[in-house]
PDB file of N, CA and C in Angstrom:
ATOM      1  N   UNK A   1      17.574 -14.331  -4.091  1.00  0.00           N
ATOM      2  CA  UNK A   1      17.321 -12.944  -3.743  1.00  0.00           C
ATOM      3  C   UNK A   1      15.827 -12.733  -3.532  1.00  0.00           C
ATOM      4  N   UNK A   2      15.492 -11.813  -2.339  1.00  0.00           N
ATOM      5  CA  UNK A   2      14.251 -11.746  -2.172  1.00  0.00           C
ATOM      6  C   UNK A   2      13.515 -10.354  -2.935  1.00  0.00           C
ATOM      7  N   UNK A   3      12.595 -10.775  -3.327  1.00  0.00           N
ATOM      8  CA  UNK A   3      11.635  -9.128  -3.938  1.00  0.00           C
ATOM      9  C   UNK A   3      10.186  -9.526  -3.599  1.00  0.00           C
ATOM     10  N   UNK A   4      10.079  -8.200  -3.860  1.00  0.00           N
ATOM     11  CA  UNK A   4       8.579  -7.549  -3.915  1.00  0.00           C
ATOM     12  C   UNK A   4       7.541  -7.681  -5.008  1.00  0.00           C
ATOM     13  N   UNK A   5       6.453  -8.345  -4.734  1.00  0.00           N
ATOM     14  CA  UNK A   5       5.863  -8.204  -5.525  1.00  0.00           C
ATOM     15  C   UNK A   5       4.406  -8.051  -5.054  1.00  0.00           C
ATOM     16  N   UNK A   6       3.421  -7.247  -5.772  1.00  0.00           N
ATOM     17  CA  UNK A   6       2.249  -6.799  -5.871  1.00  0.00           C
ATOM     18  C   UNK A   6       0.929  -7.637  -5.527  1.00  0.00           C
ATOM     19  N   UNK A   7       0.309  -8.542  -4.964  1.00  0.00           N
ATOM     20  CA  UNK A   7      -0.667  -9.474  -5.209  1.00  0.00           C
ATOM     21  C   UNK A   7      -2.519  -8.877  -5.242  1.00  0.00           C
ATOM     22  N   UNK A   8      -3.036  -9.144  -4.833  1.00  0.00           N
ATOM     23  CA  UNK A   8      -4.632  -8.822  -4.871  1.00  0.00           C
ATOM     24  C   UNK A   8      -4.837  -7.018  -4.665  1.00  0.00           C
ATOM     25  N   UNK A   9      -5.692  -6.944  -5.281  1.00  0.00           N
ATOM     26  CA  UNK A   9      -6.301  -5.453  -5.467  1.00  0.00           C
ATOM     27  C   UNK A   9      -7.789  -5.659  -4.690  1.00  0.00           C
ATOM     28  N   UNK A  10      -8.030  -4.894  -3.261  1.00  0.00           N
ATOM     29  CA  UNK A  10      -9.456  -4.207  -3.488  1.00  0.00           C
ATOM     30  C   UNK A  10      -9.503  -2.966  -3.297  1.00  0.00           C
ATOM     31  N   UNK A  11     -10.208  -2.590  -4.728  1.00  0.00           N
ATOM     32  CA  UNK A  11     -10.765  -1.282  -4.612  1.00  0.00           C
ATOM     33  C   UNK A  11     -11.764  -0.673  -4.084  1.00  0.00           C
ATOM     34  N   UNK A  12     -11.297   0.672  -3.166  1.00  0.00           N
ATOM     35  CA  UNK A  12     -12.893   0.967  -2.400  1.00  0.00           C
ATOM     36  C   UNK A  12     -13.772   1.568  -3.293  1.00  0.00           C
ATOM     37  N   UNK A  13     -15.105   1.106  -3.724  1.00  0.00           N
ATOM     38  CA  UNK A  13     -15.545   1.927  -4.920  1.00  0.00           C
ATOM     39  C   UNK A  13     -16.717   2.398  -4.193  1.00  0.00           C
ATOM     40  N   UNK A  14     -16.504   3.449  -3.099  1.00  0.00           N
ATOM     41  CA  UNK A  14     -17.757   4.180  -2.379  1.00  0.00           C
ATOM     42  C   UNK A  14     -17.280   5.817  -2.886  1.00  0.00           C
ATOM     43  N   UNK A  15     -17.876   6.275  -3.607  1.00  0.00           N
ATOM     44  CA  UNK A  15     -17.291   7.653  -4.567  1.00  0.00           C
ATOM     45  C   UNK A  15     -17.490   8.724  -3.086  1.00  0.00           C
ATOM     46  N   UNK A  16     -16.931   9.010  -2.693  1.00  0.00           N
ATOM     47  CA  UNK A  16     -16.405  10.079  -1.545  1.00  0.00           C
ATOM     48  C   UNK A  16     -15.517  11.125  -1.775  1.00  0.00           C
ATOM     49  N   UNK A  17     -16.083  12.632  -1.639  1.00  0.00           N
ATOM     50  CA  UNK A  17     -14.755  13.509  -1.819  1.00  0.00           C
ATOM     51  C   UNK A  17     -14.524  13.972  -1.161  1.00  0.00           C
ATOM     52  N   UNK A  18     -14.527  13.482  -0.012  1.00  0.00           N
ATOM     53  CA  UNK A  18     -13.630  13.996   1.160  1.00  0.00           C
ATOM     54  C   UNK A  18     -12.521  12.402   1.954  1.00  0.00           C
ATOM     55  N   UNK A  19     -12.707  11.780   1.118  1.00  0.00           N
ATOM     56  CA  UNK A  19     -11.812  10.684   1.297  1.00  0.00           C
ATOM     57  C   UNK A  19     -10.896  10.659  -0.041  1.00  0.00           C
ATOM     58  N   UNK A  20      -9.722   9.949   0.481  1.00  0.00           N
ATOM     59  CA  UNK A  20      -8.342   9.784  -0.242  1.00  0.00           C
ATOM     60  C   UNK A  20      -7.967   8.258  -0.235  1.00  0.00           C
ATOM     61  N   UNK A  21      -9.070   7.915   0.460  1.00  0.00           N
ATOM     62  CA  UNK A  21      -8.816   6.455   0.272  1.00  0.00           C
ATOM     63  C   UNK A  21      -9.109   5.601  -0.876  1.00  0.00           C
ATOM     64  N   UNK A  22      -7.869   4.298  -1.572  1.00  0.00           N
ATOM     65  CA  UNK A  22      -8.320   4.078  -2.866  1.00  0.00           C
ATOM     66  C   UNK A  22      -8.616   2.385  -2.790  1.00  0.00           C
ATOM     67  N   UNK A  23      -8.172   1.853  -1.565  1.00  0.00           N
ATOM     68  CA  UNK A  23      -8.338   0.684  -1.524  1.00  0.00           C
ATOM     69  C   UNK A  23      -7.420   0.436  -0.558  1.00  0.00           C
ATOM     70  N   UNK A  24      -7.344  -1.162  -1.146  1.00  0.00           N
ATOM     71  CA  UNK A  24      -6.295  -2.026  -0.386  1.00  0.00           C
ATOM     72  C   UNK A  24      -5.583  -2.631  -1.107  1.00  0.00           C
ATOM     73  N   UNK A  25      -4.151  -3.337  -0.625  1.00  0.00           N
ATOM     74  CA  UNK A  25      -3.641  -3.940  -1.812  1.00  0.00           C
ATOM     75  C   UNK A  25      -2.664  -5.209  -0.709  1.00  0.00           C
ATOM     76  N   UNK A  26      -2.420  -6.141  -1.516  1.00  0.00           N
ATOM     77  CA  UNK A  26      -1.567  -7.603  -0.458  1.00  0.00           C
ATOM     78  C   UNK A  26       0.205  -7.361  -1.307  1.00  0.00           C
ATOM     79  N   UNK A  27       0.580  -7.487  -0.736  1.00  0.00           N
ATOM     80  CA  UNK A  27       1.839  -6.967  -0.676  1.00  0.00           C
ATOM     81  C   UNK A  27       3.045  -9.020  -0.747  1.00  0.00           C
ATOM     82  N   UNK A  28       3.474  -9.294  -1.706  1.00  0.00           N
ATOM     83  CA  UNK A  28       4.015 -10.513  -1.438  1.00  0.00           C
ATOM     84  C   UNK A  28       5.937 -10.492  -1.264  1.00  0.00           C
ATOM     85  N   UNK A  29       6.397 -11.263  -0.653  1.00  0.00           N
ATOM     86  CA  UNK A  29       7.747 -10.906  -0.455  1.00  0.00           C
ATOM     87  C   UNK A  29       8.038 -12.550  -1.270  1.00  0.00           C
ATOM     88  N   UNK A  30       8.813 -12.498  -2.657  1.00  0.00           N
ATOM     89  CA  UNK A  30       8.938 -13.707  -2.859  1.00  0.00           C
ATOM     90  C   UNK A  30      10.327 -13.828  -2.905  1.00  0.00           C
ATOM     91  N   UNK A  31      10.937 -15.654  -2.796  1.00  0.00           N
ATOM     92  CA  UNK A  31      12.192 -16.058  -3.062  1.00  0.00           C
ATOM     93  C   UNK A  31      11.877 -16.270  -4.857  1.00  0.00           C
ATOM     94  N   UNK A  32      12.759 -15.836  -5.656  1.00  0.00           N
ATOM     95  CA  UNK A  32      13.046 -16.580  -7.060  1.00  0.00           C
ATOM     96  C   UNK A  32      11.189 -16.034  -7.462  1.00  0.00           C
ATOM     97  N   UNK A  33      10.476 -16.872  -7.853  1.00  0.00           N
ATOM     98  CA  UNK A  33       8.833 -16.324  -7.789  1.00  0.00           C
ATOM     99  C   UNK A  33       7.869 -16.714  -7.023  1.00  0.00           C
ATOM    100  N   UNK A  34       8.486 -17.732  -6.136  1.00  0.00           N
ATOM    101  CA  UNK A  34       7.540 -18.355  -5.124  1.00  0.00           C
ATOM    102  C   UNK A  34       7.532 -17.470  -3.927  1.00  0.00           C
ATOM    103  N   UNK A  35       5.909 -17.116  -3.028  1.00  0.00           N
ATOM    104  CA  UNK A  35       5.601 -15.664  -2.216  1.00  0.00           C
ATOM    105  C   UNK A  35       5.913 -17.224  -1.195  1.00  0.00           C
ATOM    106  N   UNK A  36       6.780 -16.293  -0.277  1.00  0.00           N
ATOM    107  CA  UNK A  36       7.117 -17.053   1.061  1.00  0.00           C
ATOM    108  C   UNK A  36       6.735 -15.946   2.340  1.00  0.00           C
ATOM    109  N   UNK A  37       6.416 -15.196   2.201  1.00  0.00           N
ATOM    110  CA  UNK A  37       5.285 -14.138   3.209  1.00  0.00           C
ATOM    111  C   UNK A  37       4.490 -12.912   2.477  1.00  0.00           C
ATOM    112  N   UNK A  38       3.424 -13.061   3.147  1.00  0.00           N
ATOM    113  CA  UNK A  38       1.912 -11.898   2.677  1.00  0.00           C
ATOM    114  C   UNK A  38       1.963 -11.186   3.416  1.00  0.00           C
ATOM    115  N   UNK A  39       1.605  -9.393   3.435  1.00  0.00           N
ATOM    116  CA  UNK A  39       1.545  -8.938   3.849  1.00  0.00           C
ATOM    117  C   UNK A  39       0.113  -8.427   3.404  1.00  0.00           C
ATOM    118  N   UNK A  40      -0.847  -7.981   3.960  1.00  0.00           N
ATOM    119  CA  UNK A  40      -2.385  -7.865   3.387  1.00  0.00           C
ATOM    120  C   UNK A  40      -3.038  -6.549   4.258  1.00  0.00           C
ATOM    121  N   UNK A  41      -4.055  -5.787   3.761  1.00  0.00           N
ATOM    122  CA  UNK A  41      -4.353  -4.825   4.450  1.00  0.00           C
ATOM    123  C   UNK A  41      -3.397  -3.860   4.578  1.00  0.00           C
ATOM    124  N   UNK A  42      -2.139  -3.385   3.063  1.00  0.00           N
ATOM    125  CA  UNK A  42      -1.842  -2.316   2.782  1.00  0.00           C
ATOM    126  C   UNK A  42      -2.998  -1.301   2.288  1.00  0.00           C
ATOM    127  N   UNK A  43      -3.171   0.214   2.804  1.00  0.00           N
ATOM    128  CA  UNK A  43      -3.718   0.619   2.330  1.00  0.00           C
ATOM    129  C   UNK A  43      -3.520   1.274   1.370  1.00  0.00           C
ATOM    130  N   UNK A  44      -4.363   1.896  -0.153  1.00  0.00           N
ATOM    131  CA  UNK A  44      -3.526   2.958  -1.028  1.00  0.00           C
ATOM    132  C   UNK A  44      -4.461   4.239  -0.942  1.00  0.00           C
ATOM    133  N   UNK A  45      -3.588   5.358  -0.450  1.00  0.00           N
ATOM    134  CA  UNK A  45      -3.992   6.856  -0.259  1.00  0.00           C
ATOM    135  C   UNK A  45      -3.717   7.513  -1.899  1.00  0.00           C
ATOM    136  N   UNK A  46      -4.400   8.625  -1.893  1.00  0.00           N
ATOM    137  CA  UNK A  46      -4.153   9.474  -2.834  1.00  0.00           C
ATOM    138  C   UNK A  46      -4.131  10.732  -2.379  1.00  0.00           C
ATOM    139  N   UNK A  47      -3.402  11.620  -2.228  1.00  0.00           N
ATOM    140  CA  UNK A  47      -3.968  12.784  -1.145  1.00  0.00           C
ATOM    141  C   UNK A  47      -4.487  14.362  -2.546  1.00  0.00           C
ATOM    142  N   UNK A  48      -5.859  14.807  -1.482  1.00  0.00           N
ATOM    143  CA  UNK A  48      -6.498  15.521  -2.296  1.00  0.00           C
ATOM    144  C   UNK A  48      -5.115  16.584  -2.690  1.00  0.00           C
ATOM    145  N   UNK A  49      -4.526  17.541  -2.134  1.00  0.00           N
ATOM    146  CA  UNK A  49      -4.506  18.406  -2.444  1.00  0.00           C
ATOM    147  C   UNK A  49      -2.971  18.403  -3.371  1.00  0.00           C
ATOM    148  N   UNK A  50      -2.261  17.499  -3.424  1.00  0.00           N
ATOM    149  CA  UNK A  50      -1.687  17.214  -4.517  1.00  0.00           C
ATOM    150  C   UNK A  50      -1.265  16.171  -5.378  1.00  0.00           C
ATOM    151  N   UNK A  51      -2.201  15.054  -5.136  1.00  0.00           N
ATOM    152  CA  UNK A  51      -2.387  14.029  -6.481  1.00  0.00           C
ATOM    153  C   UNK A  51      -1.636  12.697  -6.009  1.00  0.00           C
ATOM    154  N   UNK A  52      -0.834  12.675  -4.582  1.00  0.00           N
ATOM    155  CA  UNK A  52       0.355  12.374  -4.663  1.00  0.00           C
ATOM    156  C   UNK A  52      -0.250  11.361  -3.746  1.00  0.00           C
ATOM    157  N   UNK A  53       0.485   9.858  -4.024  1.00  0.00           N
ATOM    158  CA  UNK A  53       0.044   8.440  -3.490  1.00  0.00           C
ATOM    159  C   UNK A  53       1.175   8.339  -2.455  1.00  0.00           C
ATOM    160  N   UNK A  54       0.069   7.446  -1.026  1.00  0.00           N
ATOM    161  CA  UNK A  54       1.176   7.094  -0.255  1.00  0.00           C
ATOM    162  C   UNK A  54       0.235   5.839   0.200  1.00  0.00           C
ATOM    163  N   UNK A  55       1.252   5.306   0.573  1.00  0.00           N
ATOM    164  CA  UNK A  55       0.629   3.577   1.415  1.00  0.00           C
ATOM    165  C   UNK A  55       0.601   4.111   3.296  1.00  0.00           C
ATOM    166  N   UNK A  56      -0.392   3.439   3.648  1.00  0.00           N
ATOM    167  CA  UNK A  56      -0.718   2.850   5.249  1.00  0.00           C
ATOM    168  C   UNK A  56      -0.579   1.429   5.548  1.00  0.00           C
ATOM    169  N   UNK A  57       0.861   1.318   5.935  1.00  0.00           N
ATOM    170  CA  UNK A  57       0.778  -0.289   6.722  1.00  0.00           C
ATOM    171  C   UNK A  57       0.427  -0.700   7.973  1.00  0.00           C
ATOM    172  N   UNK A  58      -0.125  -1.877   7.275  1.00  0.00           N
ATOM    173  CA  UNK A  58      -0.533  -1.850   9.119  1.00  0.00           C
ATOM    174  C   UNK A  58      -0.212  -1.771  10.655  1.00  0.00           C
ATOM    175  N   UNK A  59      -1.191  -1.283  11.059  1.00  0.00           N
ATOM    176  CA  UNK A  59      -1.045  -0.736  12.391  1.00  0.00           C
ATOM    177  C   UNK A  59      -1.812  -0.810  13.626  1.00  0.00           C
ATOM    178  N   UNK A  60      -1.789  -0.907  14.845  1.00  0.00           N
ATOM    179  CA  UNK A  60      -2.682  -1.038  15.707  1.00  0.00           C
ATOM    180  C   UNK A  60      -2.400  -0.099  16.671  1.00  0.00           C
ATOM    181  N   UNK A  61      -3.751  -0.173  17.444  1.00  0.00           N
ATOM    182  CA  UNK A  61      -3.715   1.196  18.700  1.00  0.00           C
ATOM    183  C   UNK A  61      -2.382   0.492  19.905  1.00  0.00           C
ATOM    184  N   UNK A  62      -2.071   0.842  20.794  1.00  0.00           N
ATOM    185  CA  UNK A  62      -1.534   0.780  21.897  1.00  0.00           C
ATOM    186  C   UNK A  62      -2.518   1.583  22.815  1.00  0.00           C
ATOM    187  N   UNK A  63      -1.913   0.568  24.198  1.00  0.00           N
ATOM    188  CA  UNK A  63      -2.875   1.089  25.225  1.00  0.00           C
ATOM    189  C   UNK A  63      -2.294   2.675  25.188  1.00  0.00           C
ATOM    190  N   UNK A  64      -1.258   3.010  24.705  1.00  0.00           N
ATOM    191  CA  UNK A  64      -1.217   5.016  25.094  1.00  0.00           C
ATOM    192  C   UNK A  64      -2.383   5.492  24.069  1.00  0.00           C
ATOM    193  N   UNK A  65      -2.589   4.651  23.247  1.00  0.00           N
ATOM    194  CA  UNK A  65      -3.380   5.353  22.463  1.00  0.00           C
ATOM    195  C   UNK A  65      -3.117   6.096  21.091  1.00  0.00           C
ATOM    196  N   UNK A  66      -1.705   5.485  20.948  1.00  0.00           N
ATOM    197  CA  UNK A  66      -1.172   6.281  19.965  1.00  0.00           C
ATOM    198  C   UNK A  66      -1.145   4.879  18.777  1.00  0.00           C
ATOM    199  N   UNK A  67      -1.121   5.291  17.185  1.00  0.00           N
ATOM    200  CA  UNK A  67      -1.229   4.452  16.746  1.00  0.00           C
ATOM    201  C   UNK A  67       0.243   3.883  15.928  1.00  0.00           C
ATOM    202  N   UNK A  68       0.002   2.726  16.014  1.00  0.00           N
ATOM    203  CA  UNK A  68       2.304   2.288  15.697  1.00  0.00           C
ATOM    204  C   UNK A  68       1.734   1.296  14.132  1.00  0.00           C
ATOM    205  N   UNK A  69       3.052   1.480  13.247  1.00  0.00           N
ATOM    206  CA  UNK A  69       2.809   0.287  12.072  1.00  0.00           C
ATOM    207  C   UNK A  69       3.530  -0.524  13.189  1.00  0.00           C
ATOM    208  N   UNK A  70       3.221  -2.088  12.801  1.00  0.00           N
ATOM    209  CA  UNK A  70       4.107  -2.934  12.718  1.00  0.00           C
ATOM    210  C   UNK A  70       4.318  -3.653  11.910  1.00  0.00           C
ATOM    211  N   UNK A  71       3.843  -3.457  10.564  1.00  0.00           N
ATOM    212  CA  UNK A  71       5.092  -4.011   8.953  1.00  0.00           C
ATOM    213  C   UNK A  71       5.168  -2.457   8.435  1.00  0.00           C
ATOM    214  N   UNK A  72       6.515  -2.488   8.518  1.00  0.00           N
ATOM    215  CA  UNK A  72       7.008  -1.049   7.506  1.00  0.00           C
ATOM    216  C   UNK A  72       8.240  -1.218   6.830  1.00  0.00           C
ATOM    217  N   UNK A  73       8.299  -0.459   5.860  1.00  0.00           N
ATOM    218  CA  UNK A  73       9.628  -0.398   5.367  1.00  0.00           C
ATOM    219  C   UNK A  73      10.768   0.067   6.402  1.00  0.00           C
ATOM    220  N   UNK A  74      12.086  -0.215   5.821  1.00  0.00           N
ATOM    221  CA  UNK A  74      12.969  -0.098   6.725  1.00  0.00           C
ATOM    222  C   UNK A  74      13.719   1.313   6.368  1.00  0.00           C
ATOM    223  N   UNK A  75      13.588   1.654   5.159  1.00  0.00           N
ATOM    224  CA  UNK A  75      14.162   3.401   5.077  1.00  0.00           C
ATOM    225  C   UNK A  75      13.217   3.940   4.285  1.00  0.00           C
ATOM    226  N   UNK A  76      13.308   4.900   3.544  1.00  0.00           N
ATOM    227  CA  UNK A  76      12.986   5.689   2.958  1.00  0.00           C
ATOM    228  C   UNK A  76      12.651   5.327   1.592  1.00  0.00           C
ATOM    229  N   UNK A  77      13.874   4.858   0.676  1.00  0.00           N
ATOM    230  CA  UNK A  77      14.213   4.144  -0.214  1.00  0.00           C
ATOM    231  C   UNK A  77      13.125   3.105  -0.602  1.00  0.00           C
ATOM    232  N   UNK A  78      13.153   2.464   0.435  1.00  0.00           N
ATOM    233  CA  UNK A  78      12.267   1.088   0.246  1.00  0.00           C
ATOM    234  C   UNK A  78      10.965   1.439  -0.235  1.00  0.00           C
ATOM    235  N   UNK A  79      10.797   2.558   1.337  1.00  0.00           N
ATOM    236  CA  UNK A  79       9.353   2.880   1.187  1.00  0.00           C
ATOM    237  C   UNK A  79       8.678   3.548  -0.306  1.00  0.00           C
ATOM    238  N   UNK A  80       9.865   4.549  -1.110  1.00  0.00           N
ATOM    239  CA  UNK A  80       9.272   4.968  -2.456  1.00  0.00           C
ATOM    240  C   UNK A  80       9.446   3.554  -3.242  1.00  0.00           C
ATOM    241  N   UNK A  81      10.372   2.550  -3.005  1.00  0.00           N
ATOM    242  CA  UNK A  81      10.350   1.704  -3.831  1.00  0.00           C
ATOM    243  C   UNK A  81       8.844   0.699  -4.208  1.00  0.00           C
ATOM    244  N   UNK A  82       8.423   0.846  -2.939  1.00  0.00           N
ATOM    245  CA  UNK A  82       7.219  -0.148  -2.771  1.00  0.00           C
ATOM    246  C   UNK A  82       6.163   0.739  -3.214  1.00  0.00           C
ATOM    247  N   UNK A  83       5.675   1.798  -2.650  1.00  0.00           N
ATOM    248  CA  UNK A  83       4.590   2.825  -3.448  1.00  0.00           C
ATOM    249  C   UNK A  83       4.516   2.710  -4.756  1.00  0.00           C
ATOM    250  N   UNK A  84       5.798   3.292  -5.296  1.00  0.00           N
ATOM    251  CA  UNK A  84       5.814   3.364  -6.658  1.00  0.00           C
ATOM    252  C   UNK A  84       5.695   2.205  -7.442  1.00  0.00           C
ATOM    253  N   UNK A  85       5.878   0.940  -6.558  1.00  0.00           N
ATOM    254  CA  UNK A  85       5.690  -0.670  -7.349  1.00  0.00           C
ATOM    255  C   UNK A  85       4.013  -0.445  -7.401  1.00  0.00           C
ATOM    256  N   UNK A  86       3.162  -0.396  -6.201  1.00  0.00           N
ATOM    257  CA  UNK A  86       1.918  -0.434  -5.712  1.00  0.00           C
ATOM    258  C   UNK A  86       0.956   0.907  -6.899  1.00  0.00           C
ATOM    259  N   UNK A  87       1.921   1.965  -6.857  1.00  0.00           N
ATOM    260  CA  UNK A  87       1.032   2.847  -7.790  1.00  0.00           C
ATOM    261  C   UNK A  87       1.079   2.269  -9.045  1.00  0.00           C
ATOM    262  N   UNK A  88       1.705   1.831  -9.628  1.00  0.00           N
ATOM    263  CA  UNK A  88       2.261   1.299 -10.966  1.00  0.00           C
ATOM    264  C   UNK A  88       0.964   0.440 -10.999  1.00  0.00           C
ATOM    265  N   UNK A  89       1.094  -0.631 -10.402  1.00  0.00           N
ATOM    266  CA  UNK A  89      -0.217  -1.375 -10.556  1.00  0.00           C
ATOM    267  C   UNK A  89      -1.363  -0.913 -10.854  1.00  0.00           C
ATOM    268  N   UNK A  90      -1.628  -0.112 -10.036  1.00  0.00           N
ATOM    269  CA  UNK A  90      -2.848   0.840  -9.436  1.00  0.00           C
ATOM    270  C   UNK A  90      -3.293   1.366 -10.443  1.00  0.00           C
ATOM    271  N   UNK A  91      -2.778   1.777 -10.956  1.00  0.00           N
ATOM    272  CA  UNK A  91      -2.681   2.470 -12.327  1.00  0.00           C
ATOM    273  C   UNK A  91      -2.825   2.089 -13.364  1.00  0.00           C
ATOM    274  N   UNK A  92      -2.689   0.582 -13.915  1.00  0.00           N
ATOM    275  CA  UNK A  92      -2.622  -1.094 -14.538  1.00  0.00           C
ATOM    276  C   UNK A  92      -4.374  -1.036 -14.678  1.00  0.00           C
ATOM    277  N   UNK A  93      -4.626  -1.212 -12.843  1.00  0.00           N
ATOM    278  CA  UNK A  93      -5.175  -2.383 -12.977  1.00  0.00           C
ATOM    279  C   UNK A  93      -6.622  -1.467 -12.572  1.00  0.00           C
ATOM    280  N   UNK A  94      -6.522  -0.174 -12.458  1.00  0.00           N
ATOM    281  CA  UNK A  94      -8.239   0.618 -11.635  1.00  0.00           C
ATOM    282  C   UNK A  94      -7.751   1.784 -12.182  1.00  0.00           C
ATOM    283  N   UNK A  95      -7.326   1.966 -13.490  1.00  0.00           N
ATOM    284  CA  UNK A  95      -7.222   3.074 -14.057  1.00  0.00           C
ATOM    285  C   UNK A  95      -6.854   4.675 -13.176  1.00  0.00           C
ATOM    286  N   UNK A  96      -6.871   4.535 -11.985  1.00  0.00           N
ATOM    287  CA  UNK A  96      -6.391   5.560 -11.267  1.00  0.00           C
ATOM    288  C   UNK A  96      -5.338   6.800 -11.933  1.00  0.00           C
ATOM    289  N   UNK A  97      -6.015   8.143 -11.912  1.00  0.00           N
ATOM    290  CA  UNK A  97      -5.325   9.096 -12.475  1.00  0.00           C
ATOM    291  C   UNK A  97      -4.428  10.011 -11.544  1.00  0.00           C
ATOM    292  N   UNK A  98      -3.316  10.262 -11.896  1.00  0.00           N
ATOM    293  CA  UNK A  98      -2.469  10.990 -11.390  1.00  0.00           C
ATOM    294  C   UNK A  98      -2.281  12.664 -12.028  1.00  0.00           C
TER     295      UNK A  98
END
């Protein structure tokens, strides 16, 4: 069975209050405990006006100009599943307050 698990932390430590940005975090998909794909350059948000964490996966421009992920979760589900793995850490490991 495949899972999720958490790997490297960087934290952005440039004190900004008009940013919500808290870092980055590598994202591992393992079989049993061995990571058989990385995902890297998740970002972790905190948003000012109510406390509340969300991830940015990566993404690139298109020539329209509009900007697309291409690693994302596949529902909804997943997506709180993985935040809430990622805040958990976050929270572990850079004392981050909620």
């Amino acid at each position: 069975m495949l899972k999720v698990r958490v790997g490297n932390f960087y934290k952005h430590f440039k004190a900004n209050e008009k940013t919500d940005f808290l870092g980055f975090v590598e994202l591992e998909i393992c079989e049993e405990e061995n990571p058989i794909f990385r995902i890297t350059s998740v970002a972790l948000y905190q948003r000012k006006e109510d406390q509340t964490f969300y991830l940015q996966f990566p993404n690139s421009k298109g020539k329209d100009g509009k900007w697309r992920d291409f690693i994302y979760p596949t529902t909804a589900e997943h997506r709180k599943y993985i935040t809430d793995l990622v805040v958990s850490k976050a929270k572990e490991q850079w004392n981050v307050q909620n």
